[in-house]
ModelCIF file with pLDDT and N, C-alpha, C, O atoms, coordinates in Angstrom:
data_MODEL
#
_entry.id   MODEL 
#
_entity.id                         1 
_entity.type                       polymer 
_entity.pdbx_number_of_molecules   1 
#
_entity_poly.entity_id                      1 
_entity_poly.type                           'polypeptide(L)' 
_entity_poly.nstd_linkage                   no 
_entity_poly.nstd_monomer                   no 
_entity_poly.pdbx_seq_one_letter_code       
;(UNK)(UNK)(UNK)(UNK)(UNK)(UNK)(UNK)(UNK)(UNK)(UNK)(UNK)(UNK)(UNK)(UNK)(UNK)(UNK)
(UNK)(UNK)(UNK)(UNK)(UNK)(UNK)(UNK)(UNK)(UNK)(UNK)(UNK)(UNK)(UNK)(UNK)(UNK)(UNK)
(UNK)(UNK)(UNK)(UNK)(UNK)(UNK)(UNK)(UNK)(UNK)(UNK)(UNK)(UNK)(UNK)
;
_entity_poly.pdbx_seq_one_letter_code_can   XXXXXXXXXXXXXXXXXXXXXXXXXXXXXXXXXXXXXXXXXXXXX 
_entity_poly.pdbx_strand_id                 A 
#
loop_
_entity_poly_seq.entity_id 
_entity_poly_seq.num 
_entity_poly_seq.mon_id 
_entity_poly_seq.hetero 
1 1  UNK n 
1 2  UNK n 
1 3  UNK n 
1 4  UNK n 
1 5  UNK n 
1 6  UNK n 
1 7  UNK n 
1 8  UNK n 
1 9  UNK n 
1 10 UNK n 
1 11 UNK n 
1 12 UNK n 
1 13 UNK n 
1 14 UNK n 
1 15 UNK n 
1 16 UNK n 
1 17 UNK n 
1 18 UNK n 
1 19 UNK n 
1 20 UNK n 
1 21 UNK n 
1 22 UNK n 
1 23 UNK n 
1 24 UNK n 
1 25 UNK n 
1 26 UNK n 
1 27 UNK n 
1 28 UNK n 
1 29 UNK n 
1 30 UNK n 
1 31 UNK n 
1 32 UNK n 
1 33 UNK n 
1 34 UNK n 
1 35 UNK n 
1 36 UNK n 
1 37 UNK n 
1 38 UNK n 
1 39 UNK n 
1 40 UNK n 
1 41 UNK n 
1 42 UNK n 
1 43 UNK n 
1 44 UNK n 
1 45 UNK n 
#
_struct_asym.id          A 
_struct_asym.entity_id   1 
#
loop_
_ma_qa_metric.id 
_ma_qa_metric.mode 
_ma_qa_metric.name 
_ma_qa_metric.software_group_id 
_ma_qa_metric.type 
1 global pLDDT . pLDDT 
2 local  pLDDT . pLDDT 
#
_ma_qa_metric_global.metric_id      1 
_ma_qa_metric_global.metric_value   97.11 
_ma_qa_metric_global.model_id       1 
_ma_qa_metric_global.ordinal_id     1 
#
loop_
_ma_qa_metric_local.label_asym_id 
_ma_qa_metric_local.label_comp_id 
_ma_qa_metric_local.label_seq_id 
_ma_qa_metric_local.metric_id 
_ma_qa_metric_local.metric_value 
_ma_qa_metric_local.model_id 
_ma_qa_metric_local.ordinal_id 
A UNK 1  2 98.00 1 1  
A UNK 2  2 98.00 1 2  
A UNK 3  2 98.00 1 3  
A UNK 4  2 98.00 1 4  
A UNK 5  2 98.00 1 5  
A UNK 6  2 98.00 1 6  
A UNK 7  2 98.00 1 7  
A UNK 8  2 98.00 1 8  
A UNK 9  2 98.00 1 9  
A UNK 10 2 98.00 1 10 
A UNK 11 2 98.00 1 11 
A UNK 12 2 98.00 1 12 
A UNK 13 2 98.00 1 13 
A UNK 14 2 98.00 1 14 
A UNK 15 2 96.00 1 15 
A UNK 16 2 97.00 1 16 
A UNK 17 2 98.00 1 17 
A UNK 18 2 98.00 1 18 
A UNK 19 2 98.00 1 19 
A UNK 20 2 98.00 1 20 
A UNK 21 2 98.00 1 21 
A UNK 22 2 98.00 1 22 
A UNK 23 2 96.00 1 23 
A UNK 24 2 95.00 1 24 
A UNK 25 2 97.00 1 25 
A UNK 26 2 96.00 1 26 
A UNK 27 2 96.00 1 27 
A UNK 28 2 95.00 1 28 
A UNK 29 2 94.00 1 29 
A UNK 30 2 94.00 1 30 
A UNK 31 2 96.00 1 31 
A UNK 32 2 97.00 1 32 
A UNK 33 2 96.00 1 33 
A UNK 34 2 98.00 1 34 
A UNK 35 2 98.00 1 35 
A UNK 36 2 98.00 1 36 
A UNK 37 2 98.00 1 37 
A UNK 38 2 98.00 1 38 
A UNK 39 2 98.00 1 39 
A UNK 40 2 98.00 1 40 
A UNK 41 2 97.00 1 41 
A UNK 42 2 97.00 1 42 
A UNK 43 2 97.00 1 43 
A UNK 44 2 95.00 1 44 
A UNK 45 2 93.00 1 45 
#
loop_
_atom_site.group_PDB 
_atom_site.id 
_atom_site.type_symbol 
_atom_site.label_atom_id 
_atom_site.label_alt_id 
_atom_site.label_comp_id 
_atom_site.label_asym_id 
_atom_site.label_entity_id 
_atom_site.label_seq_id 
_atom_site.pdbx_PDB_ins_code 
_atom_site.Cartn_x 
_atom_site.Cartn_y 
_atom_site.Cartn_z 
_atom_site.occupancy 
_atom_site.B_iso_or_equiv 
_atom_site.pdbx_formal_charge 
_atom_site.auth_seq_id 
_atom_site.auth_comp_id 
_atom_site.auth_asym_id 
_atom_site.auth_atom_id 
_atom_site.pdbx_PDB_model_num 
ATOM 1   N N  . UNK A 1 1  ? -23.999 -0.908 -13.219 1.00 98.00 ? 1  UNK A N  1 
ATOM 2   C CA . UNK A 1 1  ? -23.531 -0.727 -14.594 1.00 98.00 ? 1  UNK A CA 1 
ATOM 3   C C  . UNK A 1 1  ? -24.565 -1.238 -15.591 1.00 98.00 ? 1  UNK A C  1 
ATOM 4   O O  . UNK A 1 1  ? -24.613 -0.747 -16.719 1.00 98.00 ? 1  UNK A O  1 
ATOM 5   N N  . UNK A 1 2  ? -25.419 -2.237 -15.200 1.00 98.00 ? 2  UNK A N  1 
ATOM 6   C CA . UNK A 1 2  ? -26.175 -3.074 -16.329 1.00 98.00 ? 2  UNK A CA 1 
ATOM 7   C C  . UNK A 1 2  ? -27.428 -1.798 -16.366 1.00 98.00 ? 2  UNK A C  1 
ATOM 8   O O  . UNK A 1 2  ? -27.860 -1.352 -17.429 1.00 98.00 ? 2  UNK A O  1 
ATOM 9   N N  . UNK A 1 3  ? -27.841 -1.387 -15.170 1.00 98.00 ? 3  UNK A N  1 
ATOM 10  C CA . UNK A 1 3  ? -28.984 -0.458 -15.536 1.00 98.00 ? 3  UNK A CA 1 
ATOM 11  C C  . UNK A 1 3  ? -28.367 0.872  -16.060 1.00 98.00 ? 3  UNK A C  1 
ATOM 12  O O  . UNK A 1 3  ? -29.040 1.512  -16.868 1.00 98.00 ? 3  UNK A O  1 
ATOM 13  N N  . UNK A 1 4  ? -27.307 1.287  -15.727 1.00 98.00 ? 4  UNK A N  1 
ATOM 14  C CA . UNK A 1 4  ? -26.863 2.458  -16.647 1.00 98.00 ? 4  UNK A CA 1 
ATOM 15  C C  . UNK A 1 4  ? -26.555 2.345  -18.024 1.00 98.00 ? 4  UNK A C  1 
ATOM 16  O O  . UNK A 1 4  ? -26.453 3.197  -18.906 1.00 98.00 ? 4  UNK A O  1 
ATOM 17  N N  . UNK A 1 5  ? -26.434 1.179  -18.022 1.00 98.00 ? 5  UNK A N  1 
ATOM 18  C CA . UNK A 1 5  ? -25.818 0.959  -19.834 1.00 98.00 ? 5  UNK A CA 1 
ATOM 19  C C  . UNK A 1 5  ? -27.322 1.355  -20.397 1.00 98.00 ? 5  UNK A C  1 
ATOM 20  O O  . UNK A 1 5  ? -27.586 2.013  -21.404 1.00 98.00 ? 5  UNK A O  1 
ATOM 21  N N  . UNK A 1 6  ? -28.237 0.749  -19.432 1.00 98.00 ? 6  UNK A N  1 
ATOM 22  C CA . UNK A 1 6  ? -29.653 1.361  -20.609 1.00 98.00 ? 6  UNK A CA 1 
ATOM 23  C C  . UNK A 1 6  ? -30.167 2.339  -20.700 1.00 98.00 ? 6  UNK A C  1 
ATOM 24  O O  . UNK A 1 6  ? -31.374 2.485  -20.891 1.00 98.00 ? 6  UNK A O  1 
ATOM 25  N N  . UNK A 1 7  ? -29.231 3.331  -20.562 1.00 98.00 ? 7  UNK A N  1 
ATOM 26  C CA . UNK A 1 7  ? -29.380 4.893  -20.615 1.00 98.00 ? 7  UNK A CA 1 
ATOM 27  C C  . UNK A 1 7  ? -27.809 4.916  -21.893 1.00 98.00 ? 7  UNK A C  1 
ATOM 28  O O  . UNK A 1 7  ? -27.993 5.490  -22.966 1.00 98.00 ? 7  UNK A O  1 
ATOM 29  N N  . UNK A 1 8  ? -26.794 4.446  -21.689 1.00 98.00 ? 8  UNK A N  1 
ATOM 30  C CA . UNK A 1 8  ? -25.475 4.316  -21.777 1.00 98.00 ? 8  UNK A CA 1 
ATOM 31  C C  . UNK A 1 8  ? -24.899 3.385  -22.123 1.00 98.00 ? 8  UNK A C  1 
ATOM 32  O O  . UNK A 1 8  ? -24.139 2.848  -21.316 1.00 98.00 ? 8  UNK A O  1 
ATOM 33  N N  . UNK A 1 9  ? -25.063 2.794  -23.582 1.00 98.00 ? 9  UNK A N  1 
ATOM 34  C CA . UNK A 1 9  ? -24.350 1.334  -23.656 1.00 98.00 ? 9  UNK A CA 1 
ATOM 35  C C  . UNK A 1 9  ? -23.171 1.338  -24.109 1.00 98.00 ? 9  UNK A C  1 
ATOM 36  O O  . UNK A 1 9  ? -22.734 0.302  -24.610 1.00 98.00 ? 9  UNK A O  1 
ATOM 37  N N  . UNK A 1 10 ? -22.316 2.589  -24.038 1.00 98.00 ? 10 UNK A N  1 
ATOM 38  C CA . UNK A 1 10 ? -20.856 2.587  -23.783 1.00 98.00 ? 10 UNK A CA 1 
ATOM 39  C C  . UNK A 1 10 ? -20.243 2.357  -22.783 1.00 98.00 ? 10 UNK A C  1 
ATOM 40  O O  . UNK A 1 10 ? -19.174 1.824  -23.081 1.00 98.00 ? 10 UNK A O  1 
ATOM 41  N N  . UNK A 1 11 ? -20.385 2.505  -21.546 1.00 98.00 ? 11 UNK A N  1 
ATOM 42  C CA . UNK A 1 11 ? -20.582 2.418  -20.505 1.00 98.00 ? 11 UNK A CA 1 
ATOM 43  C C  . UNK A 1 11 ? -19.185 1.605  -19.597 1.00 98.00 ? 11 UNK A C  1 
ATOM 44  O O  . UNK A 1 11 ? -19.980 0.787  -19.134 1.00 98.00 ? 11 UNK A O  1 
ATOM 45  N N  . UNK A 1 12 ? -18.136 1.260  -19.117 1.00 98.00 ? 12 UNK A N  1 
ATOM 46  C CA . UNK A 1 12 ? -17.710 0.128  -18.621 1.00 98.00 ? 12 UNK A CA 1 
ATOM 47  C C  . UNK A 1 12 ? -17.204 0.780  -17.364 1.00 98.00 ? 12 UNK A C  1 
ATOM 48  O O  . UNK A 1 12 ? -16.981 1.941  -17.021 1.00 98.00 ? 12 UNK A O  1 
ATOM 49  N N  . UNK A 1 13 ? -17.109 -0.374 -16.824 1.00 98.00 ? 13 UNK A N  1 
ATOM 50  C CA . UNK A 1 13 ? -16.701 -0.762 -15.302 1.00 98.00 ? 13 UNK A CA 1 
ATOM 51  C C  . UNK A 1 13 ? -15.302 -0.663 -15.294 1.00 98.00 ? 13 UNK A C  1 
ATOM 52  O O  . UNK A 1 13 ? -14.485 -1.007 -16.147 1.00 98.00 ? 13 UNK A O  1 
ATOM 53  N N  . UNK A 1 14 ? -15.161 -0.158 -14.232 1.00 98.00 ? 14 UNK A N  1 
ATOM 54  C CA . UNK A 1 14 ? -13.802 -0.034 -13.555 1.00 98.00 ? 14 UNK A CA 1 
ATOM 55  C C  . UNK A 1 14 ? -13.220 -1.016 -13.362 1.00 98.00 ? 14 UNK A C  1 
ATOM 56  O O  . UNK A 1 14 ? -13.872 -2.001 -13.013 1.00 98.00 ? 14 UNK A O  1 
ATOM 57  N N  . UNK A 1 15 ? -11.703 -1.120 -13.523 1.00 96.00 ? 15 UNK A N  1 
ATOM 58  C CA . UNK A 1 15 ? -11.587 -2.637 -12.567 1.00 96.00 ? 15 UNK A CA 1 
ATOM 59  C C  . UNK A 1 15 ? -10.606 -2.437 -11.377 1.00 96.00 ? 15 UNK A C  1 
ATOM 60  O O  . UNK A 1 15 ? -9.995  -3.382 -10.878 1.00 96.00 ? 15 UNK A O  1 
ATOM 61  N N  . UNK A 1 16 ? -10.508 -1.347 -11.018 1.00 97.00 ? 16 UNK A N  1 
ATOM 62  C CA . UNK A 1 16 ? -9.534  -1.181 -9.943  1.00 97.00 ? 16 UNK A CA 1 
ATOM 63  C C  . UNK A 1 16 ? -10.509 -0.040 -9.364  1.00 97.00 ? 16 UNK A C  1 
ATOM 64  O O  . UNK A 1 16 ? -11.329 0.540  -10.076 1.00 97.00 ? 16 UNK A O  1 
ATOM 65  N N  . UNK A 1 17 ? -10.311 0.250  -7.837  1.00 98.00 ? 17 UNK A N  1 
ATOM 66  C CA . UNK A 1 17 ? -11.084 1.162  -7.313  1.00 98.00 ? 17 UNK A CA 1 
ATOM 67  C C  . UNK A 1 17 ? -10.406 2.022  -6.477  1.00 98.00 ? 17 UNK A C  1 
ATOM 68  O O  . UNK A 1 17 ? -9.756  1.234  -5.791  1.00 98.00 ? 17 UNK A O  1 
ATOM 69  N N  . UNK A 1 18 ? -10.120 3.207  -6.065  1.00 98.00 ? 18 UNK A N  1 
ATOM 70  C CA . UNK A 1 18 ? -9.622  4.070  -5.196  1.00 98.00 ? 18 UNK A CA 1 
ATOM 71  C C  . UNK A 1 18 ? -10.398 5.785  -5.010  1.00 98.00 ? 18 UNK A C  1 
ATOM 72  O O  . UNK A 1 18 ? -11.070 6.206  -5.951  1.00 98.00 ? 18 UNK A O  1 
ATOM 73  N N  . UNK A 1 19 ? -10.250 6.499  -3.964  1.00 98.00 ? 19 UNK A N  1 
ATOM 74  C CA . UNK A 1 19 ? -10.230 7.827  -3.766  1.00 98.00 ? 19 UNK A CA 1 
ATOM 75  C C  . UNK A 1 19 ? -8.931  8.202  -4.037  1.00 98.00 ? 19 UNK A C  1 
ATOM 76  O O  . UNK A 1 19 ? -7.848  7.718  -3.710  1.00 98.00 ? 19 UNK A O  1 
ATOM 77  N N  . UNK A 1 20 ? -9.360  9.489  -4.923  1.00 98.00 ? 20 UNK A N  1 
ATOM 78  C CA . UNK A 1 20 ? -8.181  10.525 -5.333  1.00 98.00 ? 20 UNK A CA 1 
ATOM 79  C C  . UNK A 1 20 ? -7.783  11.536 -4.374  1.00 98.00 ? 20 UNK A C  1 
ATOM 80  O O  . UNK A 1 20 ? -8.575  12.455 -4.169  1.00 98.00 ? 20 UNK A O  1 
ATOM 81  N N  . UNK A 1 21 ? -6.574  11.508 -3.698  1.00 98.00 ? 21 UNK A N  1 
ATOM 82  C CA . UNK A 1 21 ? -5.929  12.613 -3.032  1.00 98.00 ? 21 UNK A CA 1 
ATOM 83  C C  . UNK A 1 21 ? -5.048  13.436 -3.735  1.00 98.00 ? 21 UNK A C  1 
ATOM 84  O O  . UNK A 1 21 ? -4.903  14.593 -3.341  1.00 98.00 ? 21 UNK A O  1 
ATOM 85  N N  . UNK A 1 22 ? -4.282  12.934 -4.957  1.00 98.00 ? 22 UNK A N  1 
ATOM 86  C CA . UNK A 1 22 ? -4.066  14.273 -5.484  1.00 98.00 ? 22 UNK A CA 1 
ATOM 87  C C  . UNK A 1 22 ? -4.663  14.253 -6.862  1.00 98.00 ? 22 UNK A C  1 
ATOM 88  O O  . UNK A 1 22 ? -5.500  13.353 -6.932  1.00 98.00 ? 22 UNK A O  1 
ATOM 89  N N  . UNK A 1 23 ? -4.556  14.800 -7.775  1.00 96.00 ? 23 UNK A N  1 
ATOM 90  C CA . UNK A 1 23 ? -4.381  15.027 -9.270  1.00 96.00 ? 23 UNK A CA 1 
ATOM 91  C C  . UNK A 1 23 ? -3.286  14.329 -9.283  1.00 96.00 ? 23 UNK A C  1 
ATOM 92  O O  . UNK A 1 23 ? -2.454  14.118 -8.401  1.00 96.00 ? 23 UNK A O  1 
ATOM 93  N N  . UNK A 1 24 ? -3.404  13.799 -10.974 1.00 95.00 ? 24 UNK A N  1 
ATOM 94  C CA . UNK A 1 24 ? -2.078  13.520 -11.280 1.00 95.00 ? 24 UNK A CA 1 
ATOM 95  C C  . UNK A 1 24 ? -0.826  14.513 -11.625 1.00 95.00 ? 24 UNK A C  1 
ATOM 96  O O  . UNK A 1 24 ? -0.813  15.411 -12.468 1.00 95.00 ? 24 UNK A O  1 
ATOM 97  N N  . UNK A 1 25 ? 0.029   14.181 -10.903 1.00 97.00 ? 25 UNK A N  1 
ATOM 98  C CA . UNK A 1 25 ? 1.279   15.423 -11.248 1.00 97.00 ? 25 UNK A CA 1 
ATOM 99  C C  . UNK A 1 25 ? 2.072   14.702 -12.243 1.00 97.00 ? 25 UNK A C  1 
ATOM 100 O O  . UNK A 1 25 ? 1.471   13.738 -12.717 1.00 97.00 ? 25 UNK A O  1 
ATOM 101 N N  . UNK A 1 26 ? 3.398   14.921 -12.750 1.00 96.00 ? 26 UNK A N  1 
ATOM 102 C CA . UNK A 1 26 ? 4.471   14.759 -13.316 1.00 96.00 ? 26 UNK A CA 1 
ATOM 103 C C  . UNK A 1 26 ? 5.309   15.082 -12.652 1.00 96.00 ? 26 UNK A C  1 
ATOM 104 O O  . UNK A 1 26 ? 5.536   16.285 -12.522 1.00 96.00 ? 26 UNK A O  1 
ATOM 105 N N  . UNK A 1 27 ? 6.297   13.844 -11.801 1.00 96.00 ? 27 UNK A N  1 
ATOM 106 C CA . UNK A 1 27 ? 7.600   13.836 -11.368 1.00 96.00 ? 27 UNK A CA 1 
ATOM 107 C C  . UNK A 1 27 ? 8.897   13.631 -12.294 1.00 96.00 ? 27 UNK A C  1 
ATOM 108 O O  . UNK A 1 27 ? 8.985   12.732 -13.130 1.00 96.00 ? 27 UNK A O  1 
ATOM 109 N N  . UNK A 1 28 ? 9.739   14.442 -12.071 1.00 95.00 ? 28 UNK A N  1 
ATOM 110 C CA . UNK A 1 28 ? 11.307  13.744 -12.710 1.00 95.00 ? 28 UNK A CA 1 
ATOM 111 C C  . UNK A 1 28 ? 11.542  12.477 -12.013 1.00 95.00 ? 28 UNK A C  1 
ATOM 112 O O  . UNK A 1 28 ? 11.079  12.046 -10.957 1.00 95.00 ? 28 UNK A O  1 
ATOM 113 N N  . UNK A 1 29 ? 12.374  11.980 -12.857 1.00 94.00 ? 29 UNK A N  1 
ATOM 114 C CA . UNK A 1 29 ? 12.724  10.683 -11.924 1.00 94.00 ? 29 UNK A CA 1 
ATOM 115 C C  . UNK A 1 29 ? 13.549  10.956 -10.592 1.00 94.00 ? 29 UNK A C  1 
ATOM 116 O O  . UNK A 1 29 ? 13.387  10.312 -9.556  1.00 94.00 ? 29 UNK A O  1 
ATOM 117 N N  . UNK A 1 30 ? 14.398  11.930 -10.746 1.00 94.00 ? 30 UNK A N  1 
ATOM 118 C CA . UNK A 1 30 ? 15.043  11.672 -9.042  1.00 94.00 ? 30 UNK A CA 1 
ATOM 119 C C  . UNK A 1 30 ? 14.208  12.582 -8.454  1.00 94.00 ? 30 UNK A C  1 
ATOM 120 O O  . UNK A 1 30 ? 14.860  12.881 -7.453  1.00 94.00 ? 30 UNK A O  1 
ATOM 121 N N  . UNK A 1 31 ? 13.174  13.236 -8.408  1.00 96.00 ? 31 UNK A N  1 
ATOM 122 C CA . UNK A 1 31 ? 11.990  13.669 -7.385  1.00 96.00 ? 31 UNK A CA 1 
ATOM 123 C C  . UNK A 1 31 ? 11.624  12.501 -6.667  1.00 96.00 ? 31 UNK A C  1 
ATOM 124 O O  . UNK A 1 31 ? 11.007  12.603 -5.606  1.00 96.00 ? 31 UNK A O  1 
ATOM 125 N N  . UNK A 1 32 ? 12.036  11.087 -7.279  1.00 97.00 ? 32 UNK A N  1 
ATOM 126 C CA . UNK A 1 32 ? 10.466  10.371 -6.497  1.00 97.00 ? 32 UNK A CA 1 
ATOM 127 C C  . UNK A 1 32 ? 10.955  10.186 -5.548  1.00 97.00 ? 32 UNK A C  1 
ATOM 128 O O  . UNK A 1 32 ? 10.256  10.711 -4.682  1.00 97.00 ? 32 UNK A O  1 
ATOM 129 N N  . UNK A 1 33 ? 12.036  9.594  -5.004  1.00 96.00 ? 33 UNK A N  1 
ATOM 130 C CA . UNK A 1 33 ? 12.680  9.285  -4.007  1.00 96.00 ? 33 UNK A CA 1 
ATOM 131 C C  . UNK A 1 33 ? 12.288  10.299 -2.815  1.00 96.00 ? 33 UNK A C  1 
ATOM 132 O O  . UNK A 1 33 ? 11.392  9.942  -2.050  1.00 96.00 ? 33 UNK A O  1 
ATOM 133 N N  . UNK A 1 34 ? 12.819  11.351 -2.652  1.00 98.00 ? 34 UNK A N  1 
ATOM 134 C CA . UNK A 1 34 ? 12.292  12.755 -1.861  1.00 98.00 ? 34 UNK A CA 1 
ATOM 135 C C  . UNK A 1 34 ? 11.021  12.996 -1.621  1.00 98.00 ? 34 UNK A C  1 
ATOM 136 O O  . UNK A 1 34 ? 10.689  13.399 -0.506  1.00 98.00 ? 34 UNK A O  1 
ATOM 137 N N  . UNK A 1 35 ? 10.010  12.773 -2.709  1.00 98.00 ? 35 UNK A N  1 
ATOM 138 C CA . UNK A 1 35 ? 8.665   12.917 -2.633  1.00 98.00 ? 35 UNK A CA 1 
ATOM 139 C C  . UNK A 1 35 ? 7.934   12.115 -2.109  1.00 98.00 ? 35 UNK A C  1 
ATOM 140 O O  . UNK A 1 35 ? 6.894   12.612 -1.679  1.00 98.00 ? 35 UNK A O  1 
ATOM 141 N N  . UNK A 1 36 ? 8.095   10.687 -1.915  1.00 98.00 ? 36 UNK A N  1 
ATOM 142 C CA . UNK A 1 36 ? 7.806   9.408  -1.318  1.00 98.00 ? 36 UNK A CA 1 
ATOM 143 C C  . UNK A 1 36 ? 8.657   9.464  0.078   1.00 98.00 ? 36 UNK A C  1 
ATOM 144 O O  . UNK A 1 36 ? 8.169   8.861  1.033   1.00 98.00 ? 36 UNK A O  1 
ATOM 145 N N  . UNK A 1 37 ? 9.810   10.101 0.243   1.00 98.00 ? 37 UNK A N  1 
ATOM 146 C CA . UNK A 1 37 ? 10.131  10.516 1.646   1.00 98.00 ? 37 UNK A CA 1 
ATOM 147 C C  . UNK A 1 37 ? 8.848   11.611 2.347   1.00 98.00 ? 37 UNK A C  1 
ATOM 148 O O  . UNK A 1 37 ? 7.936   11.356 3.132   1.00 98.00 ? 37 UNK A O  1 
ATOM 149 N N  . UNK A 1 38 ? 9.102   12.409 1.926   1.00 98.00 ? 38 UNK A N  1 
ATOM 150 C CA . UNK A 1 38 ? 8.607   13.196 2.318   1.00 98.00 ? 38 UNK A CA 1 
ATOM 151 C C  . UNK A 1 38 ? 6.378   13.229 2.674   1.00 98.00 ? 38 UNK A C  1 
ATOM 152 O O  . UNK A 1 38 ? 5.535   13.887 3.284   1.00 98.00 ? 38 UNK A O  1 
ATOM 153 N N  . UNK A 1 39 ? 6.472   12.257 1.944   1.00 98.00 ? 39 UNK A N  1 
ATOM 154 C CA . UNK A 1 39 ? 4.976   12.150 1.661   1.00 98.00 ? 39 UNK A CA 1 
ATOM 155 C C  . UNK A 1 39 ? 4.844   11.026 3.144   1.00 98.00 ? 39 UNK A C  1 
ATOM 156 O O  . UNK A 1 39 ? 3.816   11.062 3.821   1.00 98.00 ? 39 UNK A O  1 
ATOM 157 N N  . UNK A 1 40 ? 6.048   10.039 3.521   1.00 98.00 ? 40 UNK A N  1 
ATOM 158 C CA . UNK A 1 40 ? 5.908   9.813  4.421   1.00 98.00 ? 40 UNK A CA 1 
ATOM 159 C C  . UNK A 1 40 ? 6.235   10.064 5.866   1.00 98.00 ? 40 UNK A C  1 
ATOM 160 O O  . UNK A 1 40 ? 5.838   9.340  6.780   1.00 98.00 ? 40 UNK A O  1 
ATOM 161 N N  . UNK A 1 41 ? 6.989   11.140 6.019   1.00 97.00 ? 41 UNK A N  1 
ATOM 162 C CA . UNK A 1 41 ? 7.159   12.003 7.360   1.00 97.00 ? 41 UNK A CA 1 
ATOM 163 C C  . UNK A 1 41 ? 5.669   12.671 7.430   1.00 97.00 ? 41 UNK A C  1 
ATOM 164 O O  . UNK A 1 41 ? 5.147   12.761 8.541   1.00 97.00 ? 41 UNK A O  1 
ATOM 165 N N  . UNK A 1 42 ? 5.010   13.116 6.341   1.00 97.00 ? 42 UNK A N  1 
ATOM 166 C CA . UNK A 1 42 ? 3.779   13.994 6.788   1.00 97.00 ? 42 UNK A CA 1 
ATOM 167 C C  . UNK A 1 42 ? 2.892   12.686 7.283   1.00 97.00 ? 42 UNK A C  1 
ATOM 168 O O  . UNK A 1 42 ? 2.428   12.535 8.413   1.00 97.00 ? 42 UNK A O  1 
ATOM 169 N N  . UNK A 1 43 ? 2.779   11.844 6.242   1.00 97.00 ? 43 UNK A N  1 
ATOM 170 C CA . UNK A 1 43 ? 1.566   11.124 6.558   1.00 97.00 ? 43 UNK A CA 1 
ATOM 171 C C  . UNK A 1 43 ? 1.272   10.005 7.728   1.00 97.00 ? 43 UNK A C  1 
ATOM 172 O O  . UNK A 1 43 ? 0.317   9.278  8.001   1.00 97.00 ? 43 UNK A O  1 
ATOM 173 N N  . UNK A 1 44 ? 2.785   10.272 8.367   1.00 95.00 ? 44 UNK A N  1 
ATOM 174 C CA . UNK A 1 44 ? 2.970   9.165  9.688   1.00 95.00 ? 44 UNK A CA 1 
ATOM 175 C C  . UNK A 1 44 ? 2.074   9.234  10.816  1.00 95.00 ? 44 UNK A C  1 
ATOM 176 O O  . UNK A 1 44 ? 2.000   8.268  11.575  1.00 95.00 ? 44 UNK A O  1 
ATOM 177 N N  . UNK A 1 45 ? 1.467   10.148 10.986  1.00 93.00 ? 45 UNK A N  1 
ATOM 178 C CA . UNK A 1 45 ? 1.306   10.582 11.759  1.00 93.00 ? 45 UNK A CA 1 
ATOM 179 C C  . UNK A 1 45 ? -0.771  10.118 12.048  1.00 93.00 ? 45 UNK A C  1 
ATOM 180 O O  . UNK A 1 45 ? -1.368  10.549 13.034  1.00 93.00 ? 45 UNK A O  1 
#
C-alpha cells in the first residue's frame, strides 16, 4: 500500500480479507433461513 500510494495517495487498505464466491444478491428476510439451508446440504460435501 505505501508504494502504491506513490502512484495513488487515495489509496487505503482493507481491513478485512476474503475471496468472493458470489456477487452480492438481495435476500427477503424469510429466504435466509432456506438459503443458508440449502447452501449447506450442497456445500457438505
Amino acid at each position: 500500500v505505501s508504494r502504491a500510494r506513490t502512484y495513488v495517495p487515495s489509496l487505503a487498505a482493507m481491513e478485512e480479507f476474503h475471496l468472493s464466491l458470489s456477487q452480492c444478491v438481495v435476500l427477503r428476510y424469510h429466504w435466509i433461513e432456506p438459503f443458508v439451508r440449502s447452501l449447506r446440504e450442497r456445500l457438505a460435501a
